[in-house]
PDB file of N, CA and C in Angstrom:
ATOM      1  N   UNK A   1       0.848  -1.174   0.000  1.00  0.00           N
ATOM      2  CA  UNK A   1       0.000   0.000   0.000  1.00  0.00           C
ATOM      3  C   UNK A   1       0.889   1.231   0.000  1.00  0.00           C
ATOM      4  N   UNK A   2       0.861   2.214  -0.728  1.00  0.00           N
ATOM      5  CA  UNK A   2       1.233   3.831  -0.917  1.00  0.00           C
ATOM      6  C   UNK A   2       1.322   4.168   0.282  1.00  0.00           C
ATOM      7  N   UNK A   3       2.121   5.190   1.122  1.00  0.00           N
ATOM      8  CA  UNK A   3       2.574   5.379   2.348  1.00  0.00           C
ATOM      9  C   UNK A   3       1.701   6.478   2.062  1.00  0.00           C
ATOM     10  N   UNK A   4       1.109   7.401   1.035  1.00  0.00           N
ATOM     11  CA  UNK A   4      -0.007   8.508   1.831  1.00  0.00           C
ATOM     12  C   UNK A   4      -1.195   7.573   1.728  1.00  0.00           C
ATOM     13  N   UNK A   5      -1.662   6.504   1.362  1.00  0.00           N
ATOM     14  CA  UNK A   5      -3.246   6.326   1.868  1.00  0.00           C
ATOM     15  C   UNK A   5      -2.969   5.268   3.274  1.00  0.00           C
ATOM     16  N   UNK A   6      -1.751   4.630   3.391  1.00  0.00           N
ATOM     17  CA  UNK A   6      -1.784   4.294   5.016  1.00  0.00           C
ATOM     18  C   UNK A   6      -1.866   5.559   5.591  1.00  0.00           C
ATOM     19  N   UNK A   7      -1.555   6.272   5.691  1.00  0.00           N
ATOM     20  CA  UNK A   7      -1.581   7.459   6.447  1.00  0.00           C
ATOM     21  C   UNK A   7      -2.870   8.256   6.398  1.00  0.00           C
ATOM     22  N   UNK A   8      -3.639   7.758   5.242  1.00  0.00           N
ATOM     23  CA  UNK A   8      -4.722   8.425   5.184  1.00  0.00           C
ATOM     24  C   UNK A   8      -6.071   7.787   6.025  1.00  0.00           C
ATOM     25  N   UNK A   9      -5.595   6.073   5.836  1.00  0.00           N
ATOM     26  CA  UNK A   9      -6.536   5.693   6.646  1.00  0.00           C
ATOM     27  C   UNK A   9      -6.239   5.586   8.294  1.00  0.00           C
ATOM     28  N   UNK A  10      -4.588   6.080   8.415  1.00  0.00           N
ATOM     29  CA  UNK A  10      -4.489   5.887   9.952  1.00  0.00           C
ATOM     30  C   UNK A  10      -5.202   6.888  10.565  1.00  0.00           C
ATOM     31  N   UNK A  11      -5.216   8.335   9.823  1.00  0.00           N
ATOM     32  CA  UNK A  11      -5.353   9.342  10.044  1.00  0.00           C
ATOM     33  C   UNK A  11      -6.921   9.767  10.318  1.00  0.00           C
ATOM     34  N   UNK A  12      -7.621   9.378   9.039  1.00  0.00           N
ATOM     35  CA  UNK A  12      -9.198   9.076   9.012  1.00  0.00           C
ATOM     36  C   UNK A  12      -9.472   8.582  10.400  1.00  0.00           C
ATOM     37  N   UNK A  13      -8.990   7.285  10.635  1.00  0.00           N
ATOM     38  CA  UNK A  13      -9.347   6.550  11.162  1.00  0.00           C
ATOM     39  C   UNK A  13      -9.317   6.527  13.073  1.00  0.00           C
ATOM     40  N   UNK A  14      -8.401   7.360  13.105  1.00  0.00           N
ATOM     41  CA  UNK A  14      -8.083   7.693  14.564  1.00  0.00           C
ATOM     42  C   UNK A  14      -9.172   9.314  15.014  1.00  0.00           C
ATOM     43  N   UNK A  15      -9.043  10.122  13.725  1.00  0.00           N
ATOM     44  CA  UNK A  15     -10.431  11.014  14.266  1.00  0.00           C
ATOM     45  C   UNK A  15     -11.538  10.458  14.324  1.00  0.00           C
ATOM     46  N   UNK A  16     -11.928   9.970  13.481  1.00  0.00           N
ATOM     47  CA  UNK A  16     -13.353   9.095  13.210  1.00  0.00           C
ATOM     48  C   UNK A  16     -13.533   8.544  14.687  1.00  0.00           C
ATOM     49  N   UNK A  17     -12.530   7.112  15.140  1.00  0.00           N
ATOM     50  CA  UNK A  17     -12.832   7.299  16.378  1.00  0.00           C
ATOM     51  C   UNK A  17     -12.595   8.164  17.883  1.00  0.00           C
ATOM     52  N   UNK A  18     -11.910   9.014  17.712  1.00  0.00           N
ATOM     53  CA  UNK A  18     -11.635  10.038  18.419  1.00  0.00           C
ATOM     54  C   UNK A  18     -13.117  10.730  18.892  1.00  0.00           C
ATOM     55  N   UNK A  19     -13.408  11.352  17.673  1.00  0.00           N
ATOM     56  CA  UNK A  19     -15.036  12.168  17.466  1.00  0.00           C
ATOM     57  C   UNK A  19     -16.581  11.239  17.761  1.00  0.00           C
ATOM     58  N   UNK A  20     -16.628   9.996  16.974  1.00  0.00           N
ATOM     59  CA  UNK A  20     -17.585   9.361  17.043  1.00  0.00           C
ATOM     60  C   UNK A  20     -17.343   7.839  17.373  1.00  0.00           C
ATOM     61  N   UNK A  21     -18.402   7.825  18.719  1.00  0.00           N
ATOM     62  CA  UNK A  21     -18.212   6.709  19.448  1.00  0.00           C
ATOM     63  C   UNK A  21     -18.816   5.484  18.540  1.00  0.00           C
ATOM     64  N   UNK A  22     -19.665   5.822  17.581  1.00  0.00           N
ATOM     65  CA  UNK A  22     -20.133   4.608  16.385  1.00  0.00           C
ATOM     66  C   UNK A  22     -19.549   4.687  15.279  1.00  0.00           C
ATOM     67  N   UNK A  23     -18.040   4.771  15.097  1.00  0.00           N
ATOM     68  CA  UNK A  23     -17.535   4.489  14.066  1.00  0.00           C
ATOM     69  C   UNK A  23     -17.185   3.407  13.953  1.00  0.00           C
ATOM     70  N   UNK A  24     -17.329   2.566  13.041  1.00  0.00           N
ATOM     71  CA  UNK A  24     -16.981   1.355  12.832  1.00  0.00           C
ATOM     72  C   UNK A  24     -15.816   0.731  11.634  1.00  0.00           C
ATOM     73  N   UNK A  25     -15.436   1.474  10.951  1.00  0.00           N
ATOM     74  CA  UNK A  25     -14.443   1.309  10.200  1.00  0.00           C
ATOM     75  C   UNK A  25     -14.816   1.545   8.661  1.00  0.00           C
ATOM     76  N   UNK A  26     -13.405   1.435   7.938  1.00  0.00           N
ATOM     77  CA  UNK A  26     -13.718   1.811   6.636  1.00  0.00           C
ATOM     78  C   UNK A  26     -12.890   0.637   5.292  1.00  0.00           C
ATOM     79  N   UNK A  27     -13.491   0.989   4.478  1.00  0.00           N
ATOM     80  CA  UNK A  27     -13.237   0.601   3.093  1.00  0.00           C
ATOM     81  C   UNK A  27     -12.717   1.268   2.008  1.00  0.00           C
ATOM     82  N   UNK A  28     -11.439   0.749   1.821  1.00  0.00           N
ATOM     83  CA  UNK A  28     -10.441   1.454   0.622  1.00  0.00           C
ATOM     84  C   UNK A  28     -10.678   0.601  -0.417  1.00  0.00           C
ATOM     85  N   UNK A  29     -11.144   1.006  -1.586  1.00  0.00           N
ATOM     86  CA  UNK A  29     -11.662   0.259  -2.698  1.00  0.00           C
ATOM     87  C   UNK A  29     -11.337   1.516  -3.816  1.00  0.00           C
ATOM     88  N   UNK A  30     -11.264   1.153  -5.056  1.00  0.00           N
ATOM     89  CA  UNK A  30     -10.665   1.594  -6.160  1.00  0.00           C
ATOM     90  C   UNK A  30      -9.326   1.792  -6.815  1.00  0.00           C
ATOM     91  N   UNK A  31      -9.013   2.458  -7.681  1.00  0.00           N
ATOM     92  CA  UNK A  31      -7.517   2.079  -7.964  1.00  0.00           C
ATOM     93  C   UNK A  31      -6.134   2.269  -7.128  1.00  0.00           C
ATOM     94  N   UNK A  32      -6.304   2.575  -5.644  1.00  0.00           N
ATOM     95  CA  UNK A  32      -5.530   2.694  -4.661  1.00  0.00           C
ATOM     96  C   UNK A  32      -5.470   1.300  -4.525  1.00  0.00           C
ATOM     97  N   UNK A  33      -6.286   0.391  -4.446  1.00  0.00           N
ATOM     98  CA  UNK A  33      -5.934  -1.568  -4.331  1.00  0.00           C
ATOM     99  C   UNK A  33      -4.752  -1.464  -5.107  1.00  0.00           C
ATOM    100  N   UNK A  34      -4.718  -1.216  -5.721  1.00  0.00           N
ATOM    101  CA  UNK A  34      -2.816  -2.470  -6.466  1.00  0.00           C
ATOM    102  C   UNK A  34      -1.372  -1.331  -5.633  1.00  0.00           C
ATOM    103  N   UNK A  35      -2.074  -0.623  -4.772  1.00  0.00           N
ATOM    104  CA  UNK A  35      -0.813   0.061  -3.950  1.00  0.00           C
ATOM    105  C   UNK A  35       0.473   0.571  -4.466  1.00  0.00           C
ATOM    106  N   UNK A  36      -0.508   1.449  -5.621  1.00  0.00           N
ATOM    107  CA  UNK A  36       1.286   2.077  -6.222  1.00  0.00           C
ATOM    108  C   UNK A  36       0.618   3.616  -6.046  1.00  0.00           C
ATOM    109  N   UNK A  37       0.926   4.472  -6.069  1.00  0.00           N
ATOM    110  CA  UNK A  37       0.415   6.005  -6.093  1.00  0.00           C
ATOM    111  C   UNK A  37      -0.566   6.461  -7.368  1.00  0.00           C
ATOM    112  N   UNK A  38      -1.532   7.182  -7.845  1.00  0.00           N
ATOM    113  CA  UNK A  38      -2.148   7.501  -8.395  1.00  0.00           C
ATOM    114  C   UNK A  38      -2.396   9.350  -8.547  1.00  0.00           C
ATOM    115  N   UNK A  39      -1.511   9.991  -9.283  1.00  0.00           N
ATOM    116  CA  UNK A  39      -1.552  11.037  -9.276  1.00  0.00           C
ATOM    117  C   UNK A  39      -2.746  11.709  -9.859  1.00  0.00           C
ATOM    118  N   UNK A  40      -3.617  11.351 -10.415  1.00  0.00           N
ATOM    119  CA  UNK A  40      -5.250  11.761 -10.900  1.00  0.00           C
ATOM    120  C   UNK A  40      -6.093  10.783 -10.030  1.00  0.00           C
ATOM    121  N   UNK A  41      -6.045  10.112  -9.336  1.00  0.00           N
ATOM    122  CA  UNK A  41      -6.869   9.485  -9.111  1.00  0.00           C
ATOM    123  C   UNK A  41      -7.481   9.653  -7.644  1.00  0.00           C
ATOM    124  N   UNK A  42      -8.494   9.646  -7.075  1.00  0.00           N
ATOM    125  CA  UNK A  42      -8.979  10.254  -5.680  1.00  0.00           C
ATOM    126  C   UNK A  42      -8.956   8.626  -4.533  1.00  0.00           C
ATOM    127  N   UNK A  43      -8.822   8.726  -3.599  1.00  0.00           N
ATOM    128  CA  UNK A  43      -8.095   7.593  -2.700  1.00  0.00           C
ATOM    129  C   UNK A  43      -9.847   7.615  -2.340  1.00  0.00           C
ATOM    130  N   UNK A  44     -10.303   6.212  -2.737  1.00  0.00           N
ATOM    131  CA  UNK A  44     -11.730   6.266  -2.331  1.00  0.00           C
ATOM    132  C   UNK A  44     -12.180   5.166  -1.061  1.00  0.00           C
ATOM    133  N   UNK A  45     -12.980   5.734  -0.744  1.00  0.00           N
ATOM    134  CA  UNK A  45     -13.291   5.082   0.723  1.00  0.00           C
ATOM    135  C   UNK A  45     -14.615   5.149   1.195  1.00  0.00           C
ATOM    136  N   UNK A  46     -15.040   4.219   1.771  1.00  0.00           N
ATOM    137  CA  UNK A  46     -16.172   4.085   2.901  1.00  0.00           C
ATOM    138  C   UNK A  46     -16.424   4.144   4.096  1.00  0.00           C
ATOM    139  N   UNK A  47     -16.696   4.931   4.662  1.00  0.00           N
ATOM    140  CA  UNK A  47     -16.872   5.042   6.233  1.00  0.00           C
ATOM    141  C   UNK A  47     -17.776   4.827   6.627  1.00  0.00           C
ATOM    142  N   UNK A  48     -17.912   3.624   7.711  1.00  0.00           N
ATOM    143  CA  UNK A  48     -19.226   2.961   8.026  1.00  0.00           C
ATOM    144  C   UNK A  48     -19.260   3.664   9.595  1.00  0.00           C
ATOM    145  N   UNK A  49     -20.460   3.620  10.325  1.00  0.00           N
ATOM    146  CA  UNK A  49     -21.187   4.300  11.283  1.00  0.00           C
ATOM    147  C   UNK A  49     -22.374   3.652  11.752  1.00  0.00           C
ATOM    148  N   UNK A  50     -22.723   3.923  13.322  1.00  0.00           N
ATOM    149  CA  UNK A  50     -24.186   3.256  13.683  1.00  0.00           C
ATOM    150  C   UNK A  50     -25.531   3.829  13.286  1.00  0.00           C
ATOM    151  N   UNK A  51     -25.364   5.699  13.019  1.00  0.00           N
ATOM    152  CA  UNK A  51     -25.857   6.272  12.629  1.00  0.00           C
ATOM    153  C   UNK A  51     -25.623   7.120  11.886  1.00  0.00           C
ATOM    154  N   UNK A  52     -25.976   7.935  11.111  1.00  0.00           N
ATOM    155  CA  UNK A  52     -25.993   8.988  10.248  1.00  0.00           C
ATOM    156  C   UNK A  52     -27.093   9.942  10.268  1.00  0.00           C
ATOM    157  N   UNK A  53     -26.455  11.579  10.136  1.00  0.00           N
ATOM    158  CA  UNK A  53     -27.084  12.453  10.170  1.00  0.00           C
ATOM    159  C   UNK A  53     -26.750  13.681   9.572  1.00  0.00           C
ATOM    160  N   UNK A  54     -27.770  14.223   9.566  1.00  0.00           N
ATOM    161  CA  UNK A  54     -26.554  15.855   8.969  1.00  0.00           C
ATOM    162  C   UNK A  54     -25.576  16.662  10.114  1.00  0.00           C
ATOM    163  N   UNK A  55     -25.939  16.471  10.831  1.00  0.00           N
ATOM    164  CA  UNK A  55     -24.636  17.067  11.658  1.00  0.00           C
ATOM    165  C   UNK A  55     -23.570  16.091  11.956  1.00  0.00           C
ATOM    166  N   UNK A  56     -23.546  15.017  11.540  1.00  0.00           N
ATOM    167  CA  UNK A  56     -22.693  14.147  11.473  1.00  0.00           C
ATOM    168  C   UNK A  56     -21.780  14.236  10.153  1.00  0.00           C
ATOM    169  N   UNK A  57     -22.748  14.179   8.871  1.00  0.00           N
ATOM    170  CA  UNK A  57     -21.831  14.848   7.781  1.00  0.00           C
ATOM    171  C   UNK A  57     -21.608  15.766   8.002  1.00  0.00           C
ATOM    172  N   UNK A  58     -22.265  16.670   8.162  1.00  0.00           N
ATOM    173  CA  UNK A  58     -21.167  17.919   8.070  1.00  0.00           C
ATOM    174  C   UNK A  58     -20.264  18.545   8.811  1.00  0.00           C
ATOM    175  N   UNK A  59     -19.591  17.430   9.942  1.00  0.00           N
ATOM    176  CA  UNK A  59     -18.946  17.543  11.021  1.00  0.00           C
ATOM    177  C   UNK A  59     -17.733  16.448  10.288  1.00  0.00           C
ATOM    178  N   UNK A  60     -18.299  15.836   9.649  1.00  0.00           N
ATOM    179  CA  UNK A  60     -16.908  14.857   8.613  1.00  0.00           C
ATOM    180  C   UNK A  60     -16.101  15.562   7.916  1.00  0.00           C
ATOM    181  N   UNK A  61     -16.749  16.457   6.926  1.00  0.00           N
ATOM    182  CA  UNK A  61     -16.246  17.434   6.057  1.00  0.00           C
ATOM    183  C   UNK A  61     -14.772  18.335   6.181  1.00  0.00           C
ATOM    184  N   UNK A  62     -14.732  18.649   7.556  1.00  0.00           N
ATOM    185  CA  UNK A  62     -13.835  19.421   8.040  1.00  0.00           C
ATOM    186  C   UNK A  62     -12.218  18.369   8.182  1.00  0.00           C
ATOM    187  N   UNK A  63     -12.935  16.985   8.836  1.00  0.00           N
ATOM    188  CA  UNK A  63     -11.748  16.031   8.797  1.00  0.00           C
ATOM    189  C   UNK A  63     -11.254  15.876   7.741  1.00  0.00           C
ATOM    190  N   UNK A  64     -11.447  15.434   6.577  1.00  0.00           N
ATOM    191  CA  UNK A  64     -11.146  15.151   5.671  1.00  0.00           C
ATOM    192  C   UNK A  64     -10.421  16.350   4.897  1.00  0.00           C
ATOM    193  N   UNK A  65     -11.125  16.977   4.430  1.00  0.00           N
ATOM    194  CA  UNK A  65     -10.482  18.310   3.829  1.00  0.00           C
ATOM    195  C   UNK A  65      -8.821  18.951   4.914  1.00  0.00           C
ATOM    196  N   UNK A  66      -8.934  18.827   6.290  1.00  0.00           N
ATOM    197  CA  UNK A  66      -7.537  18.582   6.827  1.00  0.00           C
ATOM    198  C   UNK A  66      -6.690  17.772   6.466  1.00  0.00           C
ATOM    199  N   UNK A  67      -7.074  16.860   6.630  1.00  0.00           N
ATOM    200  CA  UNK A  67      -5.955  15.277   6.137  1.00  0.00           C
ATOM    201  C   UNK A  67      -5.822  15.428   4.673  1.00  0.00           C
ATOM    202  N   UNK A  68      -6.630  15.826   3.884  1.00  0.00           N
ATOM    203  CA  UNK A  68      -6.426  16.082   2.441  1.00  0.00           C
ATOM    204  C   UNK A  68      -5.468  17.238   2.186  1.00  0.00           C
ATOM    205  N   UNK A  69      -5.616  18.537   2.632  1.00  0.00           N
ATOM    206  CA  UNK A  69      -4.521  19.449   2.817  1.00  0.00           C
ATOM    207  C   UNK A  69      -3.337  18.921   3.247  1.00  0.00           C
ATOM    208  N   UNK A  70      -3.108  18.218   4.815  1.00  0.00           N
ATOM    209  CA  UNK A  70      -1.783  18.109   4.857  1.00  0.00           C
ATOM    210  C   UNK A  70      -0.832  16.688   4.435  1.00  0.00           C
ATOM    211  N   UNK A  71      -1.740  16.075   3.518  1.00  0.00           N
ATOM    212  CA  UNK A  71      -1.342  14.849   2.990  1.00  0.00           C
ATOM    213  C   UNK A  71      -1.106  15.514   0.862  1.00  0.00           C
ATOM    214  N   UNK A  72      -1.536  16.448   0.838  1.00  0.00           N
ATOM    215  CA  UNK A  72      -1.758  16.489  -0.784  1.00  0.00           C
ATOM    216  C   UNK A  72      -2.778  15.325  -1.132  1.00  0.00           C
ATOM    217  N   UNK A  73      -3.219  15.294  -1.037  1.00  0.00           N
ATOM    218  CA  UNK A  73      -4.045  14.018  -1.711  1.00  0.00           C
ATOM    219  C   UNK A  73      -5.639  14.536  -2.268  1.00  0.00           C
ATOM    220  N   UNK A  74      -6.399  13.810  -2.848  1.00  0.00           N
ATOM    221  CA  UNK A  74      -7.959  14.114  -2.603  1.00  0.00           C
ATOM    222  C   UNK A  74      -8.552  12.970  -2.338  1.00  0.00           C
ATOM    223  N   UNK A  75      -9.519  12.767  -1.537  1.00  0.00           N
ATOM    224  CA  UNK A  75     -10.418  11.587  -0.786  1.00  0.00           C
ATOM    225  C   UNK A  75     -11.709  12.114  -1.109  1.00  0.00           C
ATOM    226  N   UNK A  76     -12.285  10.884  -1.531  1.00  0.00           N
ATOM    227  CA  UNK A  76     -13.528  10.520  -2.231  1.00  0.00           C
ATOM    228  C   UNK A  76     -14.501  10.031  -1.252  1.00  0.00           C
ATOM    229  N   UNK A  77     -14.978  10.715  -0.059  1.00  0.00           N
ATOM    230  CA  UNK A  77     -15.205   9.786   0.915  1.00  0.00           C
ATOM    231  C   UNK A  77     -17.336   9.618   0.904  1.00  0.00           C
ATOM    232  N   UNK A  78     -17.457   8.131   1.159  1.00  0.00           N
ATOM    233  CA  UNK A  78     -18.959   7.944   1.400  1.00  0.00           C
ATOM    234  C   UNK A  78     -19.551   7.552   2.952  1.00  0.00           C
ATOM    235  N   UNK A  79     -19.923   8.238   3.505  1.00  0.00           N
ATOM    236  CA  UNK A  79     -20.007   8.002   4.858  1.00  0.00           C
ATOM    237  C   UNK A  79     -21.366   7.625   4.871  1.00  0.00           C
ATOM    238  N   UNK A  80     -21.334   5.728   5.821  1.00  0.00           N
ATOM    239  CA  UNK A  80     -22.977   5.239   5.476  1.00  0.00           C
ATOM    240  C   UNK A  80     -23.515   4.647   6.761  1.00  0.00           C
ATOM    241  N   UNK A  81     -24.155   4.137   7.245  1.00  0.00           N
ATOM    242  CA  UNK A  81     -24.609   3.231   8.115  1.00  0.00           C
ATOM    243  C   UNK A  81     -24.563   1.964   7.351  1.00  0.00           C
ATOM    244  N   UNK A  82     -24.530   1.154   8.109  1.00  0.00           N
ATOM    245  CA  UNK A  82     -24.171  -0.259   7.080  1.00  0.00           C
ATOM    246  C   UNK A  82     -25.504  -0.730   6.201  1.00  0.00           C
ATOM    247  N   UNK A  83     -26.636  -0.341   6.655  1.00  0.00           N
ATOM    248  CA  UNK A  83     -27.916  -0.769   6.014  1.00  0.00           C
ATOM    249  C   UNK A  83     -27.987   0.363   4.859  1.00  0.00           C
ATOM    250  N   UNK A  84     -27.752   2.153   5.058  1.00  0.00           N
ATOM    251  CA  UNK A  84     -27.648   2.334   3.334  1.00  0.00           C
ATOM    252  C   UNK A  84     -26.543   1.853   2.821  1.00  0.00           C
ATOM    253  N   UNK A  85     -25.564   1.471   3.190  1.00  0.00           N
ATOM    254  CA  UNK A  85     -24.552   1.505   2.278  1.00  0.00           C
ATOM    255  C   UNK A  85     -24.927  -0.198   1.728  1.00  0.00           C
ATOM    256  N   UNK A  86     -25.436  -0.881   2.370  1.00  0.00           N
ATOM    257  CA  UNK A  86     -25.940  -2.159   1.789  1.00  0.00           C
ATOM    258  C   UNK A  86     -27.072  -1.790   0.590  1.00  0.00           C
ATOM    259  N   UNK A  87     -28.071  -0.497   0.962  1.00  0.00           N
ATOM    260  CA  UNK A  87     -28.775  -0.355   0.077  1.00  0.00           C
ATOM    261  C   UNK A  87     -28.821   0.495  -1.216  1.00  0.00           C
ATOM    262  N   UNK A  88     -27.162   1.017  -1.718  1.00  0.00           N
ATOM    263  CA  UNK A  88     -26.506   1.521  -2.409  1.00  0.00           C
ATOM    264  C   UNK A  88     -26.015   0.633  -3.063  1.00  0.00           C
ATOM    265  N   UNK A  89     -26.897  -0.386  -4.239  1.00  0.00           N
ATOM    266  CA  UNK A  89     -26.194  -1.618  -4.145  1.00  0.00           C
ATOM    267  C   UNK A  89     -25.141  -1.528  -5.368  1.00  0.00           C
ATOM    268  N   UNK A  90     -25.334  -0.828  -6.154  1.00  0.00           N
ATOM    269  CA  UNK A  90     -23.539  -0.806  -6.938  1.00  0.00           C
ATOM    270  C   UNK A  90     -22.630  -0.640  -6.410  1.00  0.00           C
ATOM    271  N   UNK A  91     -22.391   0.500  -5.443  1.00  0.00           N
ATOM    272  CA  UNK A  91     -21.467   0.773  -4.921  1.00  0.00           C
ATOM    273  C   UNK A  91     -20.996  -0.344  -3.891  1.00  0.00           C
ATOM    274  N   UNK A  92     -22.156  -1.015  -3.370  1.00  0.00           N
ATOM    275  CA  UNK A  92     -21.955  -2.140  -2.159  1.00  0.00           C
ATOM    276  C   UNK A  92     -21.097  -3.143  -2.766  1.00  0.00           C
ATOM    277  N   UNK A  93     -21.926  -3.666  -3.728  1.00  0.00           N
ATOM    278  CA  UNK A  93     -21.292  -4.832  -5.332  1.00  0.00           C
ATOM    279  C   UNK A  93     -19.873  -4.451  -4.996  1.00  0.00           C
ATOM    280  N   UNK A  94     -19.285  -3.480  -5.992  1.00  0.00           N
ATOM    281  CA  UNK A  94     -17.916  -2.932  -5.817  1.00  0.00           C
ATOM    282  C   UNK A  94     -17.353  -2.820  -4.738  1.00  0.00           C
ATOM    283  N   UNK A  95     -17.255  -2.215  -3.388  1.00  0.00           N
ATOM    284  CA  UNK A  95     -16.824  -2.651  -2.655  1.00  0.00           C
ATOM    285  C   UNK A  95     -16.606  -3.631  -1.864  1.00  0.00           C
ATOM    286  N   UNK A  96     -17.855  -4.622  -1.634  1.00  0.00           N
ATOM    287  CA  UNK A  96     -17.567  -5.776  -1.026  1.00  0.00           C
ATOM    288  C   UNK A  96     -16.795  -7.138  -2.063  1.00  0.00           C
ATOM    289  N   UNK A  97     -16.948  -6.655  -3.273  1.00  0.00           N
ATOM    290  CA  UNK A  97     -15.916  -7.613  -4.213  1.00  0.00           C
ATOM    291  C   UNK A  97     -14.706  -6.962  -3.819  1.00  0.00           C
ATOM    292  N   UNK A  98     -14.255  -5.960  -4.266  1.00  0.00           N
ATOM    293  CA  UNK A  98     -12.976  -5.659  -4.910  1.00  0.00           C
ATOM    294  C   UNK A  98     -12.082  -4.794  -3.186  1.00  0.00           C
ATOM    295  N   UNK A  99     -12.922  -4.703  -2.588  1.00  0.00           N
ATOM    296  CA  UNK A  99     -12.119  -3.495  -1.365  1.00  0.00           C
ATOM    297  C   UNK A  99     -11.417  -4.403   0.251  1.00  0.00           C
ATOM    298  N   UNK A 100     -11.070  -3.539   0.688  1.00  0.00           N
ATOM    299  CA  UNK A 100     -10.647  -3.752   1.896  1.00  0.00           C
ATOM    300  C   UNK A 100     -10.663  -3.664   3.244  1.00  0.00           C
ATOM    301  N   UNK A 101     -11.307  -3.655   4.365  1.00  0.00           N
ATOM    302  CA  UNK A 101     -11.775  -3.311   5.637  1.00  0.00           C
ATOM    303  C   UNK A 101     -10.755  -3.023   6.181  1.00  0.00           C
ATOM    304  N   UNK A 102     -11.304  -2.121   6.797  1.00  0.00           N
ATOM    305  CA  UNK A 102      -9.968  -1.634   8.043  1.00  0.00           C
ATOM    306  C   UNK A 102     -10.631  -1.284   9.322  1.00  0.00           C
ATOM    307  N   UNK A 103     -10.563  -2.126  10.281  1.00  0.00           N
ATOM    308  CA  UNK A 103     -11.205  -1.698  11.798  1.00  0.00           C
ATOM    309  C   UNK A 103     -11.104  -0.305  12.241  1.00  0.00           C
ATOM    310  N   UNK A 104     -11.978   0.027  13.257  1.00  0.00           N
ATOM    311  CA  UNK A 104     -11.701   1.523  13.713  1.00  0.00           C
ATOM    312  C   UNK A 104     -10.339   1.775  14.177  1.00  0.00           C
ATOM    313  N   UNK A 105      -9.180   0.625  14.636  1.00  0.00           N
ATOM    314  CA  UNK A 105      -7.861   0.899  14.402  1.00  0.00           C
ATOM    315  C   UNK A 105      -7.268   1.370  13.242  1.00  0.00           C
ATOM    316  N   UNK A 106      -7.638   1.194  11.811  1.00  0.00           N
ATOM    317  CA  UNK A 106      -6.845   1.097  11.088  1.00  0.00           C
ATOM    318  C   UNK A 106      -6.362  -0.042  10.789  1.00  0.00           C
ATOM    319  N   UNK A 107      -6.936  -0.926  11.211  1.00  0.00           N
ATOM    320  CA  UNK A 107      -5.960  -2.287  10.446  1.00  0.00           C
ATOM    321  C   UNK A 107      -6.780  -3.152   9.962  1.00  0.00           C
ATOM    322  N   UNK A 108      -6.193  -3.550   8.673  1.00  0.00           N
ATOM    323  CA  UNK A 108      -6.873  -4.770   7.785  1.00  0.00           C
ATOM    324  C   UNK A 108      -6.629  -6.018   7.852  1.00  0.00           C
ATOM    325  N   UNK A 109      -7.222  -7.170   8.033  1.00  0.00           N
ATOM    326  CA  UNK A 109      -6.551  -8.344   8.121  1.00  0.00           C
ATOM    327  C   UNK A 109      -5.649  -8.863   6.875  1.00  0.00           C
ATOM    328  N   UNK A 110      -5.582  -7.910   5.931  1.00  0.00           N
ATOM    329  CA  UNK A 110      -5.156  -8.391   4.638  1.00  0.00           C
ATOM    330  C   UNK A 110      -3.297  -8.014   5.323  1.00  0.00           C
ATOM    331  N   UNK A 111      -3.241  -7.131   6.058  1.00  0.00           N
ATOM    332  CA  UNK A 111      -2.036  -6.445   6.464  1.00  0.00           C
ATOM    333  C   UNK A 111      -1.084  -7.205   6.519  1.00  0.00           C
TER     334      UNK A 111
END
């Protein structure tokens, strides 16, 4: 894996649970999988949760756009409860084939 999207998901991943006590972890899926750098390409991800709300998104917004500033990068991020993001079913398709879990630590068993 590219040393800025480990860093992106350590980083994600330690506010996420820092801020919200129902974070449950995320999914790196798209052309960041074959772990070489992607200079056009946005580091895409799923962030799963017990709930969702608007002050919950728009309390995400701010994380990301930090870690995106001091990483250079851009993140594509979908923040779901596991039942929409089950009911988003292309996107579900695609990620649960092709992606990767990472606990609210940050770590994947693929590691």
């Amino acid at each position: 894996m590219s040393t800025k999207v480990h860093e992106v998901i350590k980083l994600l991943s330690a506010a996420f649970r820092k801020r919200y006590n129902d974070y449950k972890g995320l999914y790196l899926f798209g052309a960041y999988l074959d772990g070489q750098e992607h200079e056009d390409e946005d580091i895409e991800i799923v962030a799963l949760f017990d709930k969702q709300d608007k002050n919950k998104r728009e309390s995400i917004w701010p994380i990301v756009g930090k870690i995106e500033t001091e990483l250079e990068v851009c993140i594509d991020l979908y923040p779901y409860t596991e039942e929409d993001f089950k009911n988003d079913e292309d996107l579900y398709d695609e990620v649960i084939k092709e992606g990767v879990f990472y606990n609210p630590l940050g770590i994947s068993k693929r590691m």
